[in-house]
Protein backbone atom coordinates (compact mmCIF):
# COMPACT_ATOMS: atom_id res chain seq x y z
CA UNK A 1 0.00 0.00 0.00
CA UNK A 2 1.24 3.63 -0.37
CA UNK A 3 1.40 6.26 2.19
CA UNK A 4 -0.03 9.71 2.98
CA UNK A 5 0.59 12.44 4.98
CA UNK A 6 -1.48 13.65 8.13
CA UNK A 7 -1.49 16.36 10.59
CA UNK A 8 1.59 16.47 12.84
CA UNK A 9 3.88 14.30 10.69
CA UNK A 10 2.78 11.21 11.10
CA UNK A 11 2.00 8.76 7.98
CA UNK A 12 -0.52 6.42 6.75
CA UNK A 13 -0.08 3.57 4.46
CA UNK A 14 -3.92 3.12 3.26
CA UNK A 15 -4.59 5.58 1.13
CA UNK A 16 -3.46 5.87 -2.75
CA UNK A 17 -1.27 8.46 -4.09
CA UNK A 18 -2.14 9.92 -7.58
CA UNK A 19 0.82 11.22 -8.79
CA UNK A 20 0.20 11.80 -11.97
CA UNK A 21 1.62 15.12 -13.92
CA UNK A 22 3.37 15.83 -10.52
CA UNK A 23 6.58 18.02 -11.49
CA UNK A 24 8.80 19.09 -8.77
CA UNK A 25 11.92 21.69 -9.16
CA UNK A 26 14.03 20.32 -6.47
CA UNK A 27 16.11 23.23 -5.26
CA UNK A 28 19.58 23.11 -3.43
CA UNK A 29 22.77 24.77 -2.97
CA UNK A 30 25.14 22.50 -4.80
CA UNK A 31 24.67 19.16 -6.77
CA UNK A 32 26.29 16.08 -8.26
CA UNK A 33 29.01 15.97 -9.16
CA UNK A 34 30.33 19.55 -8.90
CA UNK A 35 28.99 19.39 -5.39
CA UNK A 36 29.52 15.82 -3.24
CA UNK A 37 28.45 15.83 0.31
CA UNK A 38 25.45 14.19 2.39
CA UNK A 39 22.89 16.59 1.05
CA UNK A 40 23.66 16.04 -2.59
CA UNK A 41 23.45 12.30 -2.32
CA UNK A 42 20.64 12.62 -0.51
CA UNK A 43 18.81 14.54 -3.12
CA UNK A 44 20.14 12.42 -5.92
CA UNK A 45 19.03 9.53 -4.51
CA UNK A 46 15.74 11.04 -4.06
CA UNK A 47 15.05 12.03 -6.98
CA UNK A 48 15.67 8.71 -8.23
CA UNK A 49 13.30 6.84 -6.18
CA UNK A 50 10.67 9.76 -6.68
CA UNK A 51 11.07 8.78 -10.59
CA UNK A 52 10.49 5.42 -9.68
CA UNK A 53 6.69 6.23 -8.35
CA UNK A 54 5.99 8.27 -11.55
CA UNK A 55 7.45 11.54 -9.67
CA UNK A 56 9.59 13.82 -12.17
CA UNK A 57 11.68 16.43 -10.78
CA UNK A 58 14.29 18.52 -12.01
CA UNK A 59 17.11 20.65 -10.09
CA UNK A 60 17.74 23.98 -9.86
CA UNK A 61 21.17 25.13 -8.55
CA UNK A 62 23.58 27.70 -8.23
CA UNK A 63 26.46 27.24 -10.57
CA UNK A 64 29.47 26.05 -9.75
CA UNK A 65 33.08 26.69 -11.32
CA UNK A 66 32.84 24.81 -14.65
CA UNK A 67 29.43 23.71 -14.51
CA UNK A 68 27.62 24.87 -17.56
CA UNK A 69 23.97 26.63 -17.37
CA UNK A 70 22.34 23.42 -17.93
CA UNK A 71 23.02 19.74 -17.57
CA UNK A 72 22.13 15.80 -16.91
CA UNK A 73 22.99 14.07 -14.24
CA UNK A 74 21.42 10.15 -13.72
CA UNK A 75 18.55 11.16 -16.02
CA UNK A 76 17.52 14.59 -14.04
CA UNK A 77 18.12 17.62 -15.69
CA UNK A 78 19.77 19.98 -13.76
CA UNK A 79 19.62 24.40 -14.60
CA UNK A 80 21.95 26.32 -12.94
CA UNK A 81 22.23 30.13 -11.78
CA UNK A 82 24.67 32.62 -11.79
CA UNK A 83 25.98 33.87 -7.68
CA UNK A 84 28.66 36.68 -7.55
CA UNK A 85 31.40 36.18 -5.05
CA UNK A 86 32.42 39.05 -3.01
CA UNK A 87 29.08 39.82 -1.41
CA UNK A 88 28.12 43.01 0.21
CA UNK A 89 26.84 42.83 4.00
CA UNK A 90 23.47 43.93 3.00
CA UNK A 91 23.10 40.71 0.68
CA UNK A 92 25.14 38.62 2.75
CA UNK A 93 22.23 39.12 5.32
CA UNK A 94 19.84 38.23 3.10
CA UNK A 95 18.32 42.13 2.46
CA UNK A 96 19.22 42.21 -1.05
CA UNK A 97 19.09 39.31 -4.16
CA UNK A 98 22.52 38.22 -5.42
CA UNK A 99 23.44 38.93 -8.29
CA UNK A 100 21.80 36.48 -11.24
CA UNK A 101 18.58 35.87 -9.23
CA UNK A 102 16.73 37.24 -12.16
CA UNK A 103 18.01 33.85 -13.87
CA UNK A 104 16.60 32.22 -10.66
CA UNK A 105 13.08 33.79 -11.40
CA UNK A 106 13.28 32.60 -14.88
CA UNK A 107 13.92 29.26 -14.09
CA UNK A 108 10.70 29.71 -11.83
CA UNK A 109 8.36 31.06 -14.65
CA UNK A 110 9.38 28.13 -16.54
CA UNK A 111 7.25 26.02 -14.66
CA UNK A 112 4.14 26.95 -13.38
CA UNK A 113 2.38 24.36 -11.40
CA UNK A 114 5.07 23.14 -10.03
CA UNK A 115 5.99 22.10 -6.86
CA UNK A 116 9.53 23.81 -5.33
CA UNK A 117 11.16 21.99 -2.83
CA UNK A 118 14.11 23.34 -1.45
CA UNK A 119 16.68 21.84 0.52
CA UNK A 120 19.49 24.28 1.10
CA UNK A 121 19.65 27.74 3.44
CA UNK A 122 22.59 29.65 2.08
CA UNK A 123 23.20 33.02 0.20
CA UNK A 124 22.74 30.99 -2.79
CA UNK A 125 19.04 28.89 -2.08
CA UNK A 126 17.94 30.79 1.17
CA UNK A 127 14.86 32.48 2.45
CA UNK A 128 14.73 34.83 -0.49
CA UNK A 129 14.30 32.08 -3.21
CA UNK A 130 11.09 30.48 -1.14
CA UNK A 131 9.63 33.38 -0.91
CA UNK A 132 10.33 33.95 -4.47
CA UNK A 133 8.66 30.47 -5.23
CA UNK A 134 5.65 31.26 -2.94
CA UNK A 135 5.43 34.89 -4.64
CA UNK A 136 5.46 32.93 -7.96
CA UNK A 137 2.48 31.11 -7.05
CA UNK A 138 4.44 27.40 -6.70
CA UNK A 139 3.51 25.09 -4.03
CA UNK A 140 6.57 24.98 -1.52
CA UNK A 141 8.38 22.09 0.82
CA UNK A 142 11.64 23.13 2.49
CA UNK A 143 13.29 19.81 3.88
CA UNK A 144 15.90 21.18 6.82
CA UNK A 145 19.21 19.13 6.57
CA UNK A 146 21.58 21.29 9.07
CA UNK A 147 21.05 23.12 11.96
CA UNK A 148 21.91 26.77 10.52
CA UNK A 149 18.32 27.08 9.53
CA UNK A 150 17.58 27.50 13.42
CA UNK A 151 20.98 28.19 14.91
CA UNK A 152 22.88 31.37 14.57
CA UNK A 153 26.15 29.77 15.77
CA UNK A 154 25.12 26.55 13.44
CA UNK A 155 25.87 24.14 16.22
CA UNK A 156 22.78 23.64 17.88
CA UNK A 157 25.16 23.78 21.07
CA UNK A 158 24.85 25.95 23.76
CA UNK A 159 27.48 28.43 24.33
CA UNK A 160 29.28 25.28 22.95
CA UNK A 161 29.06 23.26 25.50
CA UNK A 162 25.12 21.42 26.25
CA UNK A 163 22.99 20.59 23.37
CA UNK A 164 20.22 23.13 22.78
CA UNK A 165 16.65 22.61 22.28
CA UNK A 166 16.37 24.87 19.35
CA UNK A 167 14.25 26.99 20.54
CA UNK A 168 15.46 30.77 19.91
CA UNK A 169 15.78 32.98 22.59
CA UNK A 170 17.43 36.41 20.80
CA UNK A 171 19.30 37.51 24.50
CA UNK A 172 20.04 33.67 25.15
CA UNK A 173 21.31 32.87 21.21
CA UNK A 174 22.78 36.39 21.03
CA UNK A 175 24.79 35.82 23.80
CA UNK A 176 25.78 32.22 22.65
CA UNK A 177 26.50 33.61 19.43
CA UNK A 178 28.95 36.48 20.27
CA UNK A 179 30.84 33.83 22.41
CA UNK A 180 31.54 31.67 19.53
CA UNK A 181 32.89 35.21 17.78
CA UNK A 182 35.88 35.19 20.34
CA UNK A 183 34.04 37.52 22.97
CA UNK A 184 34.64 36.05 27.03
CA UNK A 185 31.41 34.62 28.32
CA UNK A 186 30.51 37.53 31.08
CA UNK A 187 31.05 39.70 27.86
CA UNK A 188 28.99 38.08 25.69
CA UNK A 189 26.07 37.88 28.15
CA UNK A 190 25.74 41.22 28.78
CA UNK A 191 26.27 41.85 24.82
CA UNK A 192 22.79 39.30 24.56
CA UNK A 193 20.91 41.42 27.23
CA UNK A 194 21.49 44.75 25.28
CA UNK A 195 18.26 46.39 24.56
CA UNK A 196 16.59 46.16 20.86
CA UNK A 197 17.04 48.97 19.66
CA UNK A 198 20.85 49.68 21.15
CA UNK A 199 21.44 45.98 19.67
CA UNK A 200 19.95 46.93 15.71
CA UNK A 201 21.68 50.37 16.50
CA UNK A 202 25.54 48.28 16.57
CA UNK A 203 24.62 46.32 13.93
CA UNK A 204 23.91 49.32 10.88
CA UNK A 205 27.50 50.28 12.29
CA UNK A 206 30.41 49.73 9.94
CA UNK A 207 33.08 49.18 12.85
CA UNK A 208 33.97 46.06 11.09
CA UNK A 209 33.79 42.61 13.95
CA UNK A 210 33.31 44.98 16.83
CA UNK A 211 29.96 46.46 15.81
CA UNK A 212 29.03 42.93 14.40
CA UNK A 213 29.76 41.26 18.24
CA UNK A 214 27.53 44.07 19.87
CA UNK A 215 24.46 43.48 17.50
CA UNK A 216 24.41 39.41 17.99
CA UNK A 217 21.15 40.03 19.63
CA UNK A 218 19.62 41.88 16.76
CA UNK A 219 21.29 38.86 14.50
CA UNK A 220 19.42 36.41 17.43
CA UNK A 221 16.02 38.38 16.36
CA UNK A 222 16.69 38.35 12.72
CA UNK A 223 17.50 34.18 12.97
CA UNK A 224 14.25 33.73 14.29
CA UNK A 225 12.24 35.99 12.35
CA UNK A 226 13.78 34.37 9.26
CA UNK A 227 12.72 31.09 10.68
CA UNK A 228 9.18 32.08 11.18
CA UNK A 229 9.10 33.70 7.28
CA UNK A 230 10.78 29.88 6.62
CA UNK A 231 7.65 28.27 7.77
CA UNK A 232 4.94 31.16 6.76
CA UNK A 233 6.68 30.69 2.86
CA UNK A 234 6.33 26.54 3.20
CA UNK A 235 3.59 24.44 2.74
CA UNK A 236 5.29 21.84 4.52
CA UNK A 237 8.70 21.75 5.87
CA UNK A 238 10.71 18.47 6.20
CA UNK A 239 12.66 17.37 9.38
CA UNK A 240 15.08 14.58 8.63
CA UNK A 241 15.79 13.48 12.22
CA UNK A 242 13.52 13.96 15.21
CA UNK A 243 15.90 16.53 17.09
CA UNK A 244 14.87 18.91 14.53
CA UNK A 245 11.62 18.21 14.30
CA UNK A 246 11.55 19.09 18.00
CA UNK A 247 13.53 22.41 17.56
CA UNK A 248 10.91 23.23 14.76
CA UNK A 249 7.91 22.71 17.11
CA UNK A 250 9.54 24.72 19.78
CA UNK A 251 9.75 27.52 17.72
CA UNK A 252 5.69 27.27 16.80
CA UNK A 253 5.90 25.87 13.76
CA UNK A 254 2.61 24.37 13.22
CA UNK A 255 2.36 20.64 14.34
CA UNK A 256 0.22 20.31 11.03
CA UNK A 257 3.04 21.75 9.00
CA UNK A 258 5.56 19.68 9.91
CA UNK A 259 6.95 16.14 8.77
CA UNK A 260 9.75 13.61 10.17
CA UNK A 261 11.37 11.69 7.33
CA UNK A 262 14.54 10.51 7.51
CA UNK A 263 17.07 9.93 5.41
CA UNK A 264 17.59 6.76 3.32
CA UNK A 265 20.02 4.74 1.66
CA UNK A 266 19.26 3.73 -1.96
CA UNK A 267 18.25 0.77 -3.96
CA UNK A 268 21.55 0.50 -5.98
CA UNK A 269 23.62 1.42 -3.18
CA UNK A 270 22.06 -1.66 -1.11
CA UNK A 271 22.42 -4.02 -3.65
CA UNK A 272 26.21 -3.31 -3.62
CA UNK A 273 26.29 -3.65 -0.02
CA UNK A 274 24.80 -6.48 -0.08
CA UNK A 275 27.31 -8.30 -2.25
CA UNK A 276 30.75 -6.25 -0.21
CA UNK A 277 29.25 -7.36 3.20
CA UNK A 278 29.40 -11.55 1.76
CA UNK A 279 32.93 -11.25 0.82
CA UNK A 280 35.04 -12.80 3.41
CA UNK A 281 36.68 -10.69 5.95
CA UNK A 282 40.26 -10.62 6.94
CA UNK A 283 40.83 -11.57 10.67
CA UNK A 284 43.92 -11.06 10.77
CA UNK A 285 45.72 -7.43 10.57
CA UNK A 286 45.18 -4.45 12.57
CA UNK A 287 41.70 -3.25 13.13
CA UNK A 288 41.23 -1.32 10.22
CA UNK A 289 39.08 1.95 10.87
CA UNK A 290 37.52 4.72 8.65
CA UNK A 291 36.75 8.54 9.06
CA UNK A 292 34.59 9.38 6.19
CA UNK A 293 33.28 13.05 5.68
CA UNK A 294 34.63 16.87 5.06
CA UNK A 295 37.43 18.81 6.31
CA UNK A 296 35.30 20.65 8.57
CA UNK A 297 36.42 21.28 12.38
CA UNK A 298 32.89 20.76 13.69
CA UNK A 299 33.52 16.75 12.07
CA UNK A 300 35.84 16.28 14.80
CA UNK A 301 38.49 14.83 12.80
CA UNK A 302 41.53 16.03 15.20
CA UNK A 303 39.68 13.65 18.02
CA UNK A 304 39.76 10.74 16.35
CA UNK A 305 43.39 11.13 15.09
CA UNK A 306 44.84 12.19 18.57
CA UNK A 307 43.12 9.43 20.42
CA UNK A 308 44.75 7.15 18.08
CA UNK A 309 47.91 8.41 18.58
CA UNK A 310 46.80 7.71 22.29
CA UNK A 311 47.07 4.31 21.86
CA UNK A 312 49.58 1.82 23.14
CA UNK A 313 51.89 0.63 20.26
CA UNK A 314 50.61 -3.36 21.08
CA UNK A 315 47.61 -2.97 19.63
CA UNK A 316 46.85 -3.22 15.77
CA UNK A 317 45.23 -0.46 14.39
CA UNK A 318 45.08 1.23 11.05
CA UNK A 319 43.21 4.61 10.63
CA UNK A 320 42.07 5.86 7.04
CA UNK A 321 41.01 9.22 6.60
CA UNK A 322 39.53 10.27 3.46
CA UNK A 323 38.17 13.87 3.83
CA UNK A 324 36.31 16.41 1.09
CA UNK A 325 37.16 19.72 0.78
CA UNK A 326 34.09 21.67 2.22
CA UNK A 327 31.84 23.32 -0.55
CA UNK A 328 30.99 26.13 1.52
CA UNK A 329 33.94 26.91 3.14
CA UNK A 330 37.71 24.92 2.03
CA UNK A 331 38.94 24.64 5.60
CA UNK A 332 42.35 24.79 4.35
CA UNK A 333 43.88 25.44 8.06
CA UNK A 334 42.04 23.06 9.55
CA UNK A 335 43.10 20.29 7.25
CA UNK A 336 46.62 21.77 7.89
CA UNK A 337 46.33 21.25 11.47
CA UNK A 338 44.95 17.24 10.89
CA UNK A 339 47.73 16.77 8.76
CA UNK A 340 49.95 17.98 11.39
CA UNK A 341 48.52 15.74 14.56
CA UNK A 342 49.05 12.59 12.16
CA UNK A 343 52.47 13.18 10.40
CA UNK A 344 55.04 10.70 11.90
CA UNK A 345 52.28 7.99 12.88
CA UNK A 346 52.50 5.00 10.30
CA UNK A 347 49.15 4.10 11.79
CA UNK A 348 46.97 6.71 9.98
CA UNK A 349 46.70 7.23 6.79
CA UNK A 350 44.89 10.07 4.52
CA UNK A 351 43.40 8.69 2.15
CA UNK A 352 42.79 10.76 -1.65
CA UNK A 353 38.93 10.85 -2.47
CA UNK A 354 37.77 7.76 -3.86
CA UNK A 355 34.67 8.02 -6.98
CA UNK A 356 31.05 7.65 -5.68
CA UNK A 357 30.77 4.45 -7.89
CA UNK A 358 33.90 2.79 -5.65
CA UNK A 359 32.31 4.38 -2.02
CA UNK A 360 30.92 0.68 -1.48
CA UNK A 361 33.45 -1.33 -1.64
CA UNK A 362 36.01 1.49 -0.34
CA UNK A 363 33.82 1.19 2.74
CA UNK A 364 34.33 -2.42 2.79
CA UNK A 365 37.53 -2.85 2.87
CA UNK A 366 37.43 -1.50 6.94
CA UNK A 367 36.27 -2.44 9.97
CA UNK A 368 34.51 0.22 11.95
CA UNK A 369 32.90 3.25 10.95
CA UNK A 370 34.18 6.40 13.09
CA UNK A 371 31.53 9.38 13.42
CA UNK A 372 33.34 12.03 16.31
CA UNK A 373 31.25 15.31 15.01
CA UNK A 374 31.30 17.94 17.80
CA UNK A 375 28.15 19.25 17.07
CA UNK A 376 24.76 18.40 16.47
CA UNK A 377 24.39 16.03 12.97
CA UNK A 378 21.28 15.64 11.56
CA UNK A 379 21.99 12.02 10.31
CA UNK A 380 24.96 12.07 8.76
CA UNK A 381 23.96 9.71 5.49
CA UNK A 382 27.28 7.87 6.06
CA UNK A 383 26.35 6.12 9.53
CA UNK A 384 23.43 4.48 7.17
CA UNK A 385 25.87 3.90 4.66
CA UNK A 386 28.39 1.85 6.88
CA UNK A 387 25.68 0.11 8.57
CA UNK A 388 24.16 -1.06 4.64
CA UNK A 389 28.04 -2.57 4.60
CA UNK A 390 27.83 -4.22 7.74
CA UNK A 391 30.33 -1.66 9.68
CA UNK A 392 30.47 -1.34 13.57
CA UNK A 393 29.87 2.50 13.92
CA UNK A 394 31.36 4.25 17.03
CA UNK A 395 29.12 7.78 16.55
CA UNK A 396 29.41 10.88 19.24
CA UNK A 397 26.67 10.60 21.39
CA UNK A 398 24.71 13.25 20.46
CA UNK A 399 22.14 14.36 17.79
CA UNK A 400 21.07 12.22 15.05
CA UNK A 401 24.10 10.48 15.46
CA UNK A 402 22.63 9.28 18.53
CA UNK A 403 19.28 8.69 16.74
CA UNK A 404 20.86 6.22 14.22
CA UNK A 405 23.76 4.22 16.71
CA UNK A 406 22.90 2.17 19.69
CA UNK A 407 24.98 1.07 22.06
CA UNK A 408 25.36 -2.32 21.83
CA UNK A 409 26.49 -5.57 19.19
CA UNK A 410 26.98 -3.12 16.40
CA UNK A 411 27.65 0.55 17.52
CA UNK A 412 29.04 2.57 20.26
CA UNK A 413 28.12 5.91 21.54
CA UNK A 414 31.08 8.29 22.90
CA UNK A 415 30.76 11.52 24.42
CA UNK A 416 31.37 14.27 22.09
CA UNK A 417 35.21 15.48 22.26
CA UNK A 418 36.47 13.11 24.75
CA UNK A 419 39.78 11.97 23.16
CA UNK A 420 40.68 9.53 26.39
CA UNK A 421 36.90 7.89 26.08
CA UNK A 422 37.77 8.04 22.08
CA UNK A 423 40.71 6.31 22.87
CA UNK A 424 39.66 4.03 25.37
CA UNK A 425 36.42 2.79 22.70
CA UNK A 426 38.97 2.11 20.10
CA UNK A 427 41.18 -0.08 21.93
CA UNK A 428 38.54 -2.22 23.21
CA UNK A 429 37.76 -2.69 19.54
CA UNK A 430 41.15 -3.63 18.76
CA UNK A 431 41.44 -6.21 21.55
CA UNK A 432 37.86 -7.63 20.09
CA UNK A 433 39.47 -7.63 16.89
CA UNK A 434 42.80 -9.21 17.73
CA UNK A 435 40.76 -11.93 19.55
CA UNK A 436 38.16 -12.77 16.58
CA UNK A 437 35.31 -10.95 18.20
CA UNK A 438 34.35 -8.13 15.96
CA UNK A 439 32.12 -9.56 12.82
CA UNK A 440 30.19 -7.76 9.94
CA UNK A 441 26.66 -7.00 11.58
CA UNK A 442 22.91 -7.16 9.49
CA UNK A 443 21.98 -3.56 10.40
CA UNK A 444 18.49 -2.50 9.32
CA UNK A 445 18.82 0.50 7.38
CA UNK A 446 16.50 2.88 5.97
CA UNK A 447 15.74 2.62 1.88
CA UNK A 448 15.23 5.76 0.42
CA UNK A 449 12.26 3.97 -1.36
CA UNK A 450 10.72 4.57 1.84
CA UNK A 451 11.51 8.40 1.96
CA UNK A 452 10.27 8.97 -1.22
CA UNK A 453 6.99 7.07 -0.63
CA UNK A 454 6.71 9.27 2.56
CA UNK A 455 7.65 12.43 0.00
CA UNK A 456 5.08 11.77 -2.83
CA UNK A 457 2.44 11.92 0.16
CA UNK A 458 3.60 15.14 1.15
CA UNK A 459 3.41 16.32 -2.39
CA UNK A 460 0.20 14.73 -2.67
CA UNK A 461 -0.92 16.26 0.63
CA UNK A 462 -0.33 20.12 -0.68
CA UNK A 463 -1.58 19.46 -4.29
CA UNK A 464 -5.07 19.02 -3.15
C-alpha cells in the first residue's frame, strides 16, 4: 500500500497516491558531481526513487566553477544560476538578491504548477528564493538538513558546551553567538541582554567585527524571524531526524506543517552492499578503521586522530582518513592542522577521495565506521551507509548520530570530544578484533524507497 501524509507528521499507508503530472523543481545549494556531500546524495538519490513512483523532478542550482547553465545528471536535468562572489553585507544578510537571481526567477516562470522543494539555506538557495517560489504562485516544501536554519552559531550547542533545544531565545542565542565570535562569556552575556534597539543600533555600524559582536542580539532576532518567514513561505517543511523536528515545534511551527522523514540509503547502493558485506573478511591485521566526511572542524576529525595516537603501540590499528574539501567553506587550516597531529604515525593514513561508484566497496575494505562530530548532525547519510556494509559504527553521542547508533552488538556511543573515552572505545575494539570478536553486523537501514513514498504523500498532501 502507499502512504499519505497527516497532521503532525505522522503517515498512513492506506490511502493511494495519484501522482500523476506531478513536477517538482528540487532546489539546493550544490549538486552532483560539482557538489559531493550528504545533502547532494541525498537529493540524488531522491530524486531517483521519486522517478520510480511516476514523480519527475528537475534541479535547480547555483552554478558552480565549470558547470555549464544546464546539464544531466542520472537522467535529471539539472539548470543552474549565476551567484557573484564578493558579497556586500546587505546581501550577505539576506536584504538584497545576489546577483543572477533574475536567472533564478526565470527558471521559476518556466514552470508553473510546479511544486519547489528546497533543501538548502545559504546566500545561494535561502529564504529569499522560497519566498520567491511562494510569490510565484508554486507550491513549496523546504526539507531542513543542518542546523543553521535554526541556529545562529550553526551548532545547535549551547554556548558550545550542552545541546540546545532549538528553541530561539534572541538575549540567550545572542549571547551564545557572540561567544563563539571570540568575545569572554561575562562579555557576551551582557552583549545578549542589550536592549533592541541599542542591539539593531551596533549592527547598521560599519566598525567592522566589533559592531558585528555588539548586534548578535539583533542577529538572534533576525534568525528567528527568518525562521518564522521559513515556515509562513512553506507548505510543509521536512525534518530529517527527530531533534529537529523538536527544535521546529519549539519555535511554533505548526504541528500540522511539519513532517519527520529521515534519510535513506538507496536501492543500488544496497544491492552493492549487499554483495561487499558476503565477501570474506580478513581476521587477521590491525583493526582497520575509517573517518569518512569533510574537512570541517565541527567533524571532529583532530579527536579521532589524537586518540589514536593515544594508543599503546601493542595494539593493531590502522586509521584511514579520506576527507572532502568543504563546498561552503575549504577549511584549508584546519586540514593543515589534521595533517599535522598525524604526520610521523605510520598508523593513519589520509586517504585521496575515492569516486562515488567505488564508495561501497572502499567502505568495505574496513572495519569500523568512526563518526566524532562535535556538534549536532542531523543524520549524517554515512552512519546508514556503513551500517548497509555491515560496519560497527562508534558515533558521538549526540544528535542524530545518537538517533541512528545504539549502544550495543553493532555501535558505540562516545561523548562528544572526549579523546581519552575516544581512545579508550577504540582499543577495546582492537582487543575484540585481535581476539576474533568483531564480525560484519545485518543492520536494518533505511531505503530511500521509503523516503520517497513518505515524499510523494507530502506532495500529494499540498496538491489538493
Amino acid at each position: 500500500m502507499n502512504s499519505t501524509v497527516l497532521a503532525g507528521g505522522k503517515f498512513r499507508s492506506d490511502v493511494p497516491i495519484d501522482r500523476t503530472d506531478t513536477h517538482v523543481l528540487q532546489a539546493a545549494g550544490w549538486y552532483l558531481p560539482y557538489g559531493v556531500g550528504g545533502t547532494e546524495v541525498y537529493l540524488a538519490d531522491l530524486i531517483g526513487a521519486l522517478r520510480r513512483l511516476g514523480i519527475v523532478s528537475s534541479a535547480i542550482v547555483p552554478r558552480s566553477p565549470d558547470a555549464p547553465e544546464c546539464y544531466e545528471h542520472d537522467g535529471a536535468r539539472i539548470a543552474t544560476y549565476p551567484v557573484n562572489s564578493g558579497a556586500g553585507r546587505e546581501e550577505v544578510q539576506s536584504y538584497r538578491p545576489h546577483e543572477g537571481f533574475d536567472v533564478f526567477l526565470e527558471h521559476l516562470r518556466a514552470h508553473p504548477g510546479a511544486i519547489y522543494h528546497q533543501h538548502s539555506w545559504t546566500r545561494g538557495c535561502g529564504p529569499l528564493h522560497l519566498r520567491a517560489a511562494r510569490e510565484a504562485g508554486l507550491r513549496t516544501v523546504v526539507t531542513v538538513h543542518v542546523p543553521s536554519n535554526i541556529c545562529l552559531r550553526g551548532s545547535m550547542l549551547k554556548f558550545g558546551e550542552a545541546q540546545c533545544d532549538g528553541r530561539i531565545d534572541a538575549s540567550v542565542c545572542g549571547a551564545c553567538w557572540a561567544q563563539a565570535r571570540g568575545m569572554p562569556d561575562v562579555f557576551a552575556r551582557s552583549v545578549g541582554e542589550l536592549p533592541d534597539i541599542v542591539s539593531k543600533a551596533f549592527q547598521r555600524w560599519k566598525l567592522g567585527r566589533f559592531s558585528t559582536a555588539l548586534g548578535a542580539r539583533a542577529l538572534a532576532t533576525r534568525k528567528r524571524d527568518e525562521l518564522r518567514e521559513m515556515v509562513e513561505n512553506a507548505d510543509r517543511v521536512v525534518a530529517v531526524c527527530q531533534w529537529l523536528y523538536d527544535a521546529l515545534l519549539a519555535n511554533g511551527a505548526p504541528p500540522a506543517k511539519v513532517v519527520l522523514s529521515r534519510q535513506g540509503i538507496s536501492t543500488e547502493f544496497l544491492q552493492r552492499a549487499g554483495v561487499a558485506k558476503n565477501r570474506p573478511v580478513l581476521d587477521s591485521g590491525p583493526l582497520r578503521l575509517l573517518y569518512l566526511g569533510r574537512w570541517d572542524r565541527d567533524k571532529g576529525i583532530d579527536v579521532v586522530v589524537r586518540a589514536v595516537r593515544a594508543l599503546p603501540r601493542e595494539l593493531s590499528v590502522r586509521l584511514s582518513i579520506r576527507a572532502t574539501a568543504n563546498a561552503s567553506d575549504p577549511r584549508d587550516e584546519y586540514e593543515t592542522y589534521v595533517r599535522g597531529l598525524a604526520e610521523g604515525d605510520e598508523r593513519i593514513a589520509l586517504i585521496p577521495p575515492v569516486p562515488r561508484e567505488r564508495i561501497v566497496d572502499f567502505i568495505a575494505e574496513n572495519d569500523v565506521l568512526l563518526v566524532p562530530s562535535v556538534t549536532m548532525e542531523t543524520g549524517p547519510l554515512v552512519v546508514l551507509e556503513a551500517q548497509a556494509v555491515g560496519l560497527f559504527v562508534v558515533g558521538a553521542r549526540m544528535g542524530g548520530i545518537a538517533e541512528l547508533v545504539q549502544d550495543g552488538d553493532g555501535g558505540r556511543l562516545v561523548a562528544a570530544g572526549d579523546v581519552p573515552a575516544w581512545s579508550e572505545a577504540i582499543g577495546e575494539l582492537a582487543r575484540a578484533h585481535a581476539g576474533g570478536r568483531l564480525r560484519r553486523r545485518n543492520h536494518a537501514v533505511r531505503t530511500m524507497d521509503k523516503a520517497a513514498c513518505e515524499m510523494a504523500a507530502v506532495y500529494q498532501s499540498i496538491s489538493a
